[in-house]
Protein backbone atom coordinates (compact mmCIF):
# COMPACT_ATOMS: atom_id res chain seq x y z
CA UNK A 1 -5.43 -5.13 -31.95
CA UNK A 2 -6.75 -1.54 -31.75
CA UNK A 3 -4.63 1.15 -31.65
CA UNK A 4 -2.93 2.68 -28.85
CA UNK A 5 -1.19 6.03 -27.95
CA UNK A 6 2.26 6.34 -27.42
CA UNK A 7 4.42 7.82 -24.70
CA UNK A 8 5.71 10.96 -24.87
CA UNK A 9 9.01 10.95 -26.87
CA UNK A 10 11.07 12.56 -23.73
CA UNK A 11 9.52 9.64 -21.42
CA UNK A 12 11.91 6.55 -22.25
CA UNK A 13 14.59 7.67 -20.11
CA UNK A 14 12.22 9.16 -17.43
CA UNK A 15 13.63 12.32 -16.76
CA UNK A 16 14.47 12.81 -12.78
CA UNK A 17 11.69 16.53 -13.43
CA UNK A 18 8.86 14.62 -14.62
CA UNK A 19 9.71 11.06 -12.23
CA UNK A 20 9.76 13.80 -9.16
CA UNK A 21 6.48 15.58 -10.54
CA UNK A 22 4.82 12.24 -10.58
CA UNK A 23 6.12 11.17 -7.58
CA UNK A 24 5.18 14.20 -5.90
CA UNK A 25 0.94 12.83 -5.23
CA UNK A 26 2.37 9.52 -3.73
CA UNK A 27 3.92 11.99 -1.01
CA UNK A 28 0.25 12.74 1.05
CA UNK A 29 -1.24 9.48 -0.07
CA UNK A 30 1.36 7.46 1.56
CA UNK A 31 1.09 10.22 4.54
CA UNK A 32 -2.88 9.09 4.74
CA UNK A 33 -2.25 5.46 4.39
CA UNK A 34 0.43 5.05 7.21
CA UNK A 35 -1.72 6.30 10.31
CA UNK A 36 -4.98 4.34 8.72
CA UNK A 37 -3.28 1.37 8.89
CA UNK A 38 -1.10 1.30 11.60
CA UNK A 39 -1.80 3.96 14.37
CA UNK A 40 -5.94 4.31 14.39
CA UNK A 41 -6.62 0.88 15.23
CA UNK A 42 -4.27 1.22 17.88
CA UNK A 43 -5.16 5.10 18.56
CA UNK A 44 -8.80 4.28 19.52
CA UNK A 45 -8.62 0.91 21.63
CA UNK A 46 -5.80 3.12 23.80
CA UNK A 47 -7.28 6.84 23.83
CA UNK A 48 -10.92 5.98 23.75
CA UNK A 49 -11.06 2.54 24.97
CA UNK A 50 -13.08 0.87 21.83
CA UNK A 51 -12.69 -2.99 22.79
CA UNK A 52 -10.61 -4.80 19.86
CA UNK A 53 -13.31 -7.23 18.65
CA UNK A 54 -15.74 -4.29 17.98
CA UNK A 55 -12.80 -2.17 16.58
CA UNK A 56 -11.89 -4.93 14.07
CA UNK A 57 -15.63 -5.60 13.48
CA UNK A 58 -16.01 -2.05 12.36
CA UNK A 59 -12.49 -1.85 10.56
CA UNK A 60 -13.26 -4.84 8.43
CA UNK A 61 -16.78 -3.95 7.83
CA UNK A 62 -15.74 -0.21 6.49
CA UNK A 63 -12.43 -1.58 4.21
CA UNK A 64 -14.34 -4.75 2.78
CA UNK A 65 -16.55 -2.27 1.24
CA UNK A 66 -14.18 0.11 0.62
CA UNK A 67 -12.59 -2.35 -1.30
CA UNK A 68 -15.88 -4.01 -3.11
CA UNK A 69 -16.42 -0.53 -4.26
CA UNK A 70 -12.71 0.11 -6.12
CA UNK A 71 -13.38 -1.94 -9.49
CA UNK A 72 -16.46 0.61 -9.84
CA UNK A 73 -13.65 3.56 -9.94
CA UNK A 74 -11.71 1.84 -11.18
CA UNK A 75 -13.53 2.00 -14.38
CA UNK A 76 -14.95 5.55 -13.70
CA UNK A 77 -11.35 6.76 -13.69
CA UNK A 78 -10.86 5.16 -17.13
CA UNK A 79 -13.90 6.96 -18.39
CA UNK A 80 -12.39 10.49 -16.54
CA UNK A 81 -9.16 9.93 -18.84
CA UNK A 82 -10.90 9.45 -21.67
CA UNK A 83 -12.86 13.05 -21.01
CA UNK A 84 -9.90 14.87 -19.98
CA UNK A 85 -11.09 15.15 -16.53
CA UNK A 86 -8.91 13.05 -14.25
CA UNK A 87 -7.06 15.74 -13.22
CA UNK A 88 -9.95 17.60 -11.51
CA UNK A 89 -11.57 14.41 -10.09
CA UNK A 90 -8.24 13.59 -8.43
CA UNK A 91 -8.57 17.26 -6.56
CA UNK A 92 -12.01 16.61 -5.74
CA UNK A 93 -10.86 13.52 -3.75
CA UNK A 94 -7.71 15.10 -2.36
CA UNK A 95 -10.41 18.00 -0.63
CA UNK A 96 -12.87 15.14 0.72
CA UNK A 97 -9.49 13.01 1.78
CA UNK A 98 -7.89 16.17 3.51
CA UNK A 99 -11.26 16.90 5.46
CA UNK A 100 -12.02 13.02 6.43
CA UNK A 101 -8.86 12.66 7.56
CA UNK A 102 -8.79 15.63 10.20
CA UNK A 103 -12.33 14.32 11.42
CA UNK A 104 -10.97 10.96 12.14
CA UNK A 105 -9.17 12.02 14.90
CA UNK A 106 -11.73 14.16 16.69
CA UNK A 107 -14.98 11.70 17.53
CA UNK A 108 -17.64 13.15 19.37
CA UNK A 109 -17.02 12.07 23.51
CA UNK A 110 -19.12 8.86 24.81
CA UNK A 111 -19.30 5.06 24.54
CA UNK A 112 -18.90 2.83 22.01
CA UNK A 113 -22.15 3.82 20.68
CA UNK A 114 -21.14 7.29 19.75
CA UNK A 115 -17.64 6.95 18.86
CA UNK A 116 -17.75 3.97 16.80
CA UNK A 117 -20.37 4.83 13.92
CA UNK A 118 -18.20 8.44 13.81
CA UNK A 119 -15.48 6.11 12.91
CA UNK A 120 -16.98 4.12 10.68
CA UNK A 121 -18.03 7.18 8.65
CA UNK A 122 -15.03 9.38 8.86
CA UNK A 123 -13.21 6.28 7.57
CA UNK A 124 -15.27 5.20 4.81
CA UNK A 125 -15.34 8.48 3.68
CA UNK A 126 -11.44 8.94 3.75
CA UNK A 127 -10.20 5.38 2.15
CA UNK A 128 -12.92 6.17 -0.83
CA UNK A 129 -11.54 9.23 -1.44
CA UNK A 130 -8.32 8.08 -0.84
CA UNK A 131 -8.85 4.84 -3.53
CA UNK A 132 -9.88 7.13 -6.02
CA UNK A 133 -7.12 9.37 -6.03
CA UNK A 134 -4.47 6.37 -5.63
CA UNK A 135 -6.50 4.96 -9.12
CA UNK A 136 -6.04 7.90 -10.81
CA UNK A 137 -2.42 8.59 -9.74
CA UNK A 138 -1.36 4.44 -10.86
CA UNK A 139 -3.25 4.84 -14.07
CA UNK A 140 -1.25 8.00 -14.73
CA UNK A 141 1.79 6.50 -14.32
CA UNK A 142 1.05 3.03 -15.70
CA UNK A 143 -0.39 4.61 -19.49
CA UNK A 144 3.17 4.89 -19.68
CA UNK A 145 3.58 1.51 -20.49
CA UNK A 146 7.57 0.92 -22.15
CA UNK A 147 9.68 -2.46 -21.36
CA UNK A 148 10.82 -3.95 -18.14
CA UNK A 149 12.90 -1.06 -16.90
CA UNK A 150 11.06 2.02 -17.37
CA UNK A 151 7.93 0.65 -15.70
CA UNK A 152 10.13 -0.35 -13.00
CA UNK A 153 11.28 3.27 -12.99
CA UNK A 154 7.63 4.57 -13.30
CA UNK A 155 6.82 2.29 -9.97
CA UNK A 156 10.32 3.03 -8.40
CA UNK A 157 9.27 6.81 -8.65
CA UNK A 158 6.17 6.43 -7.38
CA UNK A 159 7.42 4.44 -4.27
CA UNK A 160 10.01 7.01 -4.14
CA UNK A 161 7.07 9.28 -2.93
CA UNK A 162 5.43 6.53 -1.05
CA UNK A 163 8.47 5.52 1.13
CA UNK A 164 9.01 9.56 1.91
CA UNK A 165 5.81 10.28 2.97
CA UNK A 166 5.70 7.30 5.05
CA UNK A 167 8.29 8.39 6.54
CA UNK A 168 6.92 12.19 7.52
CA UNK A 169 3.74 10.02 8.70
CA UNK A 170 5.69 7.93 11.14
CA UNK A 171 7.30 10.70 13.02
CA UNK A 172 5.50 13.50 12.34
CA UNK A 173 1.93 12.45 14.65
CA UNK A 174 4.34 11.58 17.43
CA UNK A 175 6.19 15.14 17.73
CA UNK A 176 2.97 17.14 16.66
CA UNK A 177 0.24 15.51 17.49
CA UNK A 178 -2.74 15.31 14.63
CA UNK A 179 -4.09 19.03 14.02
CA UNK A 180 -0.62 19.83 12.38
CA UNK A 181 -0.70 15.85 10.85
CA UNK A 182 -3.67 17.10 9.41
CA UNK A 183 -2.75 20.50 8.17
CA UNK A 184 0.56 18.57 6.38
CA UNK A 185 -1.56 16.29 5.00
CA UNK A 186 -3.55 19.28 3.10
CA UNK A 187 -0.41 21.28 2.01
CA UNK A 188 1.00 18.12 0.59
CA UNK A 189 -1.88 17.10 -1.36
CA UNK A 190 -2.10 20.48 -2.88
CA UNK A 191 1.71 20.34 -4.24
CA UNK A 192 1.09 17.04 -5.54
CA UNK A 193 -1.36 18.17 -7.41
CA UNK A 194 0.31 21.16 -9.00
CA UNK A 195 2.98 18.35 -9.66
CA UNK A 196 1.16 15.75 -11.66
CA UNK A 197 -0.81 18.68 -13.78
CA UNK A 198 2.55 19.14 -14.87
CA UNK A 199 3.21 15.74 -16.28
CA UNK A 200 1.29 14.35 -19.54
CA UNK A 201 -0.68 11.55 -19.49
CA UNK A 202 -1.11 9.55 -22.45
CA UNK A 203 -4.46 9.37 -24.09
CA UNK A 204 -6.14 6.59 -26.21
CA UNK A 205 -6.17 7.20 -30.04
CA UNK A 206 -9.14 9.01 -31.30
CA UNK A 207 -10.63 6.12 -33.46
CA UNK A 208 -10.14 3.40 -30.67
CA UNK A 209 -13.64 2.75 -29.17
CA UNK A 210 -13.04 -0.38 -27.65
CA UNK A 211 -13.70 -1.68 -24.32
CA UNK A 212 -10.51 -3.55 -22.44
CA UNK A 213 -11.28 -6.48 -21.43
CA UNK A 214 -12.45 -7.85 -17.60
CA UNK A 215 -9.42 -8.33 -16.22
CA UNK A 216 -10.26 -11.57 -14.59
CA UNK A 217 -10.48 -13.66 -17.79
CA UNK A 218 -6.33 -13.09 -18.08
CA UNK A 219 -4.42 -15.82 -16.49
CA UNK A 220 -1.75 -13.66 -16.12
CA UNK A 221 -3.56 -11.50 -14.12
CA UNK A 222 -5.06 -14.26 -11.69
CA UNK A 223 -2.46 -15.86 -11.10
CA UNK A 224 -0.42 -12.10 -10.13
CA UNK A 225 -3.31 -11.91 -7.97
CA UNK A 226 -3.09 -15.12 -6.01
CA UNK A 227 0.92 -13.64 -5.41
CA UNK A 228 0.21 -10.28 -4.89
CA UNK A 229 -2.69 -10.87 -2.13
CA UNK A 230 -0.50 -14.21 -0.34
CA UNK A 231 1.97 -11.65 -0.42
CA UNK A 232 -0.01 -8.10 0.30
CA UNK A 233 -1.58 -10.53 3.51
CA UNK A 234 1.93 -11.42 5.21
CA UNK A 235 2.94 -7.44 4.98
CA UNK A 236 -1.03 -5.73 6.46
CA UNK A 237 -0.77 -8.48 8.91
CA UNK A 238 2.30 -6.80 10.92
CA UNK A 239 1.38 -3.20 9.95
CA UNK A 240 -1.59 -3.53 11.80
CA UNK A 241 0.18 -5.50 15.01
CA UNK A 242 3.40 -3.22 15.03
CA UNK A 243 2.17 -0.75 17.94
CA UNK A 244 0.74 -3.46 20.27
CA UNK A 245 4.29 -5.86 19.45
CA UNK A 246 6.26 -2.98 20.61
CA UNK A 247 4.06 -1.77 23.22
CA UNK A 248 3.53 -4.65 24.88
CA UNK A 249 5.72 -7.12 23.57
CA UNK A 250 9.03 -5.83 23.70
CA UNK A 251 7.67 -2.84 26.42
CA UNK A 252 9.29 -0.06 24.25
CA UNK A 253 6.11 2.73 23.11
CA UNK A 254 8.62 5.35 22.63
CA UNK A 255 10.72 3.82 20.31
CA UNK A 256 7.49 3.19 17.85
CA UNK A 257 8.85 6.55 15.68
CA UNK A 258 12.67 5.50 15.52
CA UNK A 259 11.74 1.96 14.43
CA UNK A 260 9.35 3.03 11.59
CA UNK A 261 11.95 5.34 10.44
CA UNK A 262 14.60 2.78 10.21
CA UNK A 263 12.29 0.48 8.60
CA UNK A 264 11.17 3.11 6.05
CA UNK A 265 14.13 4.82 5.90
CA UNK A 266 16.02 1.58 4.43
CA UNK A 267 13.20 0.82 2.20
CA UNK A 268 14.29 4.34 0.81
CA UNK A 269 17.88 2.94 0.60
CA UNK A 270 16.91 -0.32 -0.96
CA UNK A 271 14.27 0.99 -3.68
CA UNK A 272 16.65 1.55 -6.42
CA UNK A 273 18.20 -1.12 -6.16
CA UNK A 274 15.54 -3.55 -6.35
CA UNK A 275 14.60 -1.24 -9.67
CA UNK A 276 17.68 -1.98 -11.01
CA UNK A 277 17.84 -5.93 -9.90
CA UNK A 278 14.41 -5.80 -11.48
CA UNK A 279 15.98 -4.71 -14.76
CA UNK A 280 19.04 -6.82 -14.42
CA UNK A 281 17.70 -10.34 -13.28
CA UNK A 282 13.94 -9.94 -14.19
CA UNK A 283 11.08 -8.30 -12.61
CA UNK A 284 9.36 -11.93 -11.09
CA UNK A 285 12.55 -13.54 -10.20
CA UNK A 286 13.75 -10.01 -8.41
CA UNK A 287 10.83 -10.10 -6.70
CA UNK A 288 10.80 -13.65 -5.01
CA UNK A 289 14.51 -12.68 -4.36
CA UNK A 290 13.11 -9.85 -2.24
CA UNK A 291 10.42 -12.31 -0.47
CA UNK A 292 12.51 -15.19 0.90
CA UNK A 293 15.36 -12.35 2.01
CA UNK A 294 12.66 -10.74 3.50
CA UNK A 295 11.55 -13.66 5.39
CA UNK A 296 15.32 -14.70 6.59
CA UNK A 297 15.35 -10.77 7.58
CA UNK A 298 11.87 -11.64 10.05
CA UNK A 299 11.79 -15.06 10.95
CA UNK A 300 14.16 -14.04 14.00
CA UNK A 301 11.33 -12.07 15.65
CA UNK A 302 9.42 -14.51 17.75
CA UNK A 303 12.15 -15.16 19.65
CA UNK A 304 12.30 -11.57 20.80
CA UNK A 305 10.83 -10.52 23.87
CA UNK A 306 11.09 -7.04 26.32
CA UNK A 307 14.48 -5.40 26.27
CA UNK A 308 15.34 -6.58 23.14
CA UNK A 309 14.27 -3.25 21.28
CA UNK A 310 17.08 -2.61 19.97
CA UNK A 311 17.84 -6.23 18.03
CA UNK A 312 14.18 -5.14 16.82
CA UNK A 313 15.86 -2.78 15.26
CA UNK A 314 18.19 -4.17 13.21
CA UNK A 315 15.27 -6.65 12.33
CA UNK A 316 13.35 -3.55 10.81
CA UNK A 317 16.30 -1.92 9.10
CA UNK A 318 16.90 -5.39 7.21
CA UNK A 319 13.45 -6.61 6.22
CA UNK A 320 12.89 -3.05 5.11
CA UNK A 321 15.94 -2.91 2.59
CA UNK A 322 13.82 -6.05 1.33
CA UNK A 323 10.21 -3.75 1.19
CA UNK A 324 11.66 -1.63 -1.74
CA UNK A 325 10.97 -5.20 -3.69
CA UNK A 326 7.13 -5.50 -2.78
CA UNK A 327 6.93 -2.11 -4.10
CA UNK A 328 8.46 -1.21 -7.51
CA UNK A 329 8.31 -4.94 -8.02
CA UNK A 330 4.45 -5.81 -8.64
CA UNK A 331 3.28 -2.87 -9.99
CA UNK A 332 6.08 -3.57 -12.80
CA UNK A 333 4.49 -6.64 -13.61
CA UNK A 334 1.14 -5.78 -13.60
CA UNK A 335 1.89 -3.05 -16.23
CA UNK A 336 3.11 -5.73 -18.34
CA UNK A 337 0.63 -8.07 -17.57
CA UNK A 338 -2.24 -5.08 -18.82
CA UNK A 339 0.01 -4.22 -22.01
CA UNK A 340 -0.05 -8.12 -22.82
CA UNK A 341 -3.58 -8.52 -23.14
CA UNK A 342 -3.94 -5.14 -25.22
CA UNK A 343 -5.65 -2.72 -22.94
CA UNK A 344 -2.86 -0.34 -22.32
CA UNK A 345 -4.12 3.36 -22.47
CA UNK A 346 -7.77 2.60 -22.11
CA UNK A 347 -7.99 0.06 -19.44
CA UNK A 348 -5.79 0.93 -16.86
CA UNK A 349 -8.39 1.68 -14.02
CA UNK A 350 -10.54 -1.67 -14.68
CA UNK A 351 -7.11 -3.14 -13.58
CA UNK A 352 -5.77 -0.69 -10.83
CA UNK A 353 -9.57 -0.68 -9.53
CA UNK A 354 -8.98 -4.29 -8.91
CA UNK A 355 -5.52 -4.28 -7.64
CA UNK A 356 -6.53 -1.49 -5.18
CA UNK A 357 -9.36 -3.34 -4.20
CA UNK A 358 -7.37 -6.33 -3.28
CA UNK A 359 -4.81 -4.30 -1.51
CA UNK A 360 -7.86 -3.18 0.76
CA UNK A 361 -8.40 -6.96 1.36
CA UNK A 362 -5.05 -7.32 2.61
CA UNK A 363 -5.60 -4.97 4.97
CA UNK A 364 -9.16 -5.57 5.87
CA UNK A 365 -8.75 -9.37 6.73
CA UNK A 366 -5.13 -8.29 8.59
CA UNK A 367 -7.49 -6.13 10.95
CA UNK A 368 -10.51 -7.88 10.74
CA UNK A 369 -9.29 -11.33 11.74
CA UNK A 370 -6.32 -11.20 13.43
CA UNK A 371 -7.28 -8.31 15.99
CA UNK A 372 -10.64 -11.06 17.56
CA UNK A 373 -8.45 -14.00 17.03
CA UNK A 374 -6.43 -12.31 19.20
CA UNK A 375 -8.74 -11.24 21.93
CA UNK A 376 -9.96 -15.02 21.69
CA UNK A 377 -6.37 -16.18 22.56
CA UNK A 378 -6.83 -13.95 25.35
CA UNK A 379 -4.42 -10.55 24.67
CA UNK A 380 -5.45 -7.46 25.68
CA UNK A 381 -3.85 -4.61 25.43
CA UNK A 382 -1.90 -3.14 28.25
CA UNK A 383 -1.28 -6.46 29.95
CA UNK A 384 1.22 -8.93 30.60
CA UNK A 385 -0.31 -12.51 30.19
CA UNK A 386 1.98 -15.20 29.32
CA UNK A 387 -0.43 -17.13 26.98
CA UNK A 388 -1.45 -13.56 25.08
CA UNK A 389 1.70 -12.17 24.40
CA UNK A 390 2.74 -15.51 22.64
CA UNK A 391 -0.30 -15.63 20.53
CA UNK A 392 0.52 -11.36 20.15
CA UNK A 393 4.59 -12.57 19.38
CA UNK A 394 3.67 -15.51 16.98
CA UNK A 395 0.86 -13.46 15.06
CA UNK A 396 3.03 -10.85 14.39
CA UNK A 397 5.80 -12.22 13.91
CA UNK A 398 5.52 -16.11 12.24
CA UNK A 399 2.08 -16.14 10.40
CA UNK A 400 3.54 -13.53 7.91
CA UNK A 401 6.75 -15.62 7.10
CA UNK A 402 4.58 -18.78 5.74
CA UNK A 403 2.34 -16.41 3.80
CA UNK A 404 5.27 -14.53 2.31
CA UNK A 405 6.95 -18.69 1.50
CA UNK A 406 3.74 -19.02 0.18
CA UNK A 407 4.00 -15.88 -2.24
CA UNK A 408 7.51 -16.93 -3.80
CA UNK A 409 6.29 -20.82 -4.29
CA UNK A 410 2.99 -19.87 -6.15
CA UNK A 411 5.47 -16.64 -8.06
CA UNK A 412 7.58 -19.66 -9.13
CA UNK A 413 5.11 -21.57 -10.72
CA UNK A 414 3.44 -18.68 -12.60
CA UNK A 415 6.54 -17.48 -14.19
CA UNK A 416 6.29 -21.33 -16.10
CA UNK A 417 3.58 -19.65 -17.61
CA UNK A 418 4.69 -16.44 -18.42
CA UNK A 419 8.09 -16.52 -19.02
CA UNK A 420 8.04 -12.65 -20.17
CA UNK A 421 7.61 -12.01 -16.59
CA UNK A 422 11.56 -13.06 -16.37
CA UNK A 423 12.25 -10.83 -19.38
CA UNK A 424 15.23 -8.43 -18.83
CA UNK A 425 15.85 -5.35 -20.04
């Protein structure tokens, strides 16, 4: 096996300085991901009145190749570690995120002609900046490498910053509209860049010219996949839906900020814990754990309807005590799964450029096919049709519980394979 760098000596017990430093670029990437994902769909069939099936057309189109393009940079960022130059790419991406992102929200005025291909290119141009940077920041983190429980912490940091900037994103457009969403956004990225200069990032040994492997010819790593995109499906599927389900569905717009922040806000609440049951009981078995309780949390909401806000409520505060799971959880494994086959510290991004690019999936197919399926079923926003607002309620709200049921059955069956995936600390 070639030889690999080590951590840092200090990193074992992951000092709260140096988790907060890395968590601190997680912060305005989460902050970016939140209103891609959940309030531009929504923000352009309401505001400029972009019919859905051309929206998701043009949503699917932009993150499929979004995410075809991520195993590319993925392997670029390797080769930017190697030179000693991730640092400055990462910048480089947060300016052409920052600038993107702003546009996004300001097309030019006319049809569908105009407004669309602005979108198309504003967002292209923000989710490949935004992939790059998220590479680089993961492979940062995950050079670390260590047992069960420090990559768990390494992840648990990381989501740390994801879960917090999340939750500026979900309040934050709604009491100051986008230009100071926008400003945020650049002031963030530039601390969490001064942050992560500040933390090391282990670098191959000097005599190991190797190339890791293609991370498709690991077993452990297809079958993760098959669990991490089952899984990554039944969460993009809702975060896309969430605005029109409590728009139209349960007839409460206003409430959109206060449920995101109770959903996010007990993710924040539940994170170290599922770091700590990852440690304690194993990082697969913690995981499925956090899928089936997440799915007892959900299943309730078909049966909701208008009025019954509130009960939505306590649906989002429990499912997201069970999110925290979904995201210390699988990065933890994958670490392991990289270290495994050898390629820790010089093959990080040909991994992470995959992962990301399956993540992008997940959210391209939740847009891309369930927004027309749904106009084929007959919703449209805005109105109150019987037969649309089931198809809305059962989309939103059932589809993701069998894919999730789906996630922990195929999860079981891998860890027959892999029992290290059920190692504790």
């Amino acid at each position: 096996m070639p030889p690999v760098a080590t951590a840092p000596a200090a990193l074992p017990g992951l000092p709260w300085p140096r988790g907060l430093a890395y968590a601190g670029l997680a912060v305005p990437l989460a902050f970016v991901s939140l209103p891609l994902y959940v309030n531009l769909p929504y923000h352009y069939a309401t505001a400029f009145g972009m019919p859905l099936a051309a929206l998701g057309g043009v949503v699917l189109a932009v993150r499929a190749l979004d995410a075809v393009i991520d195993p590319a940079l993925g392997r670029l960022a390797d080769g930017l570690f190697n030179r000693g130059r991730a640092w400055a790419a990462a910048a480089l991406g947060a300016l052409l995120m920052a600038l993107a992102f702003a546009a996004l929200w300001w097309p030019p005025q006319g049809g569908p002609a105009v407004v669309l291909p602005w979108l198309a290119g504003a967002l292209l141009l923000c989710t490949l900046a935004y992939s790059g940077v998220s590479i680089l920041h993961q492979s940062w983190g995950t050079r670390w490498g260590g047992g069960p429980e420090l990559r768990a912490r390494v992840a648990g940091w990381r989501e740390a910053g994801t879960l917090a900037g999340v939750l500026f994103a979900s309040a934050l457009p709604a009491l100051a509209g986008w230009s100071v969403t926008s400003a945020v956004l650049a002031g963030l990225l530039l601390l969490g860049l001064l942050g992560l200069r500040r933390v090391p990032a282990p670098q191959p040994a000097a005599e190991d010219g190797a190339v890791a492997a293609t991370p498709w010819r690991q077993p452990a790593f297809r079958r993760l996949a098959v669990v991490f995109m089952l899984n990554g499906i039944a969460t993009a599927i809702p975060a896309t839906l969430l605005p029109f389900f409590i728009a139209d569905r349960l007839q409460a717009p206003d409430l959109q900020p206060v449920l995101l922040l109770a959903y996010f806000g007990a993710a924040v609440l539940g994170l170290p814990l599922w770091v700590k049951a990852g440690a304690r009981w194993g990082l697969a078995p913690a995981w499925r754990a956090g899928m089936l309780a997440a799915v007892a949390a959900f299943a309730v909401t078909p049966l909701l309807g208008a009025g019954d806000a509130w009960a939505f409520g306590f649906v989002c505060a429990a499912s997201g005590l069970m999110l925290g799971a979904d995201l210390a959880l699988p990065g933890a494994l994958l670490t392991g799964v990289i270290q495994a086959a050898g390629d820790g510290q010089r093959g990080e991004g040909r991994y992470l450029g995959w992962w990301a690019c399956m993540t992008k999936l997940n959210l391209a197919l939740a847009a891309g096919l369930a927004l027309p399926l749904l106009a084929l079923a007959g919703y449209t926003p805005g109105r109150q049709d019987d037969a649309g607002l089931q198809a809305l309620t059962w989309a939103y709200g059932g589809l993701p519980c069998l894919l999730k049921i789906a996630a922990a059955t195929w999860l079981w069956r891998a860890e027959r394979w892999h029992t290290d995936w059920k190692d504790r600390e």
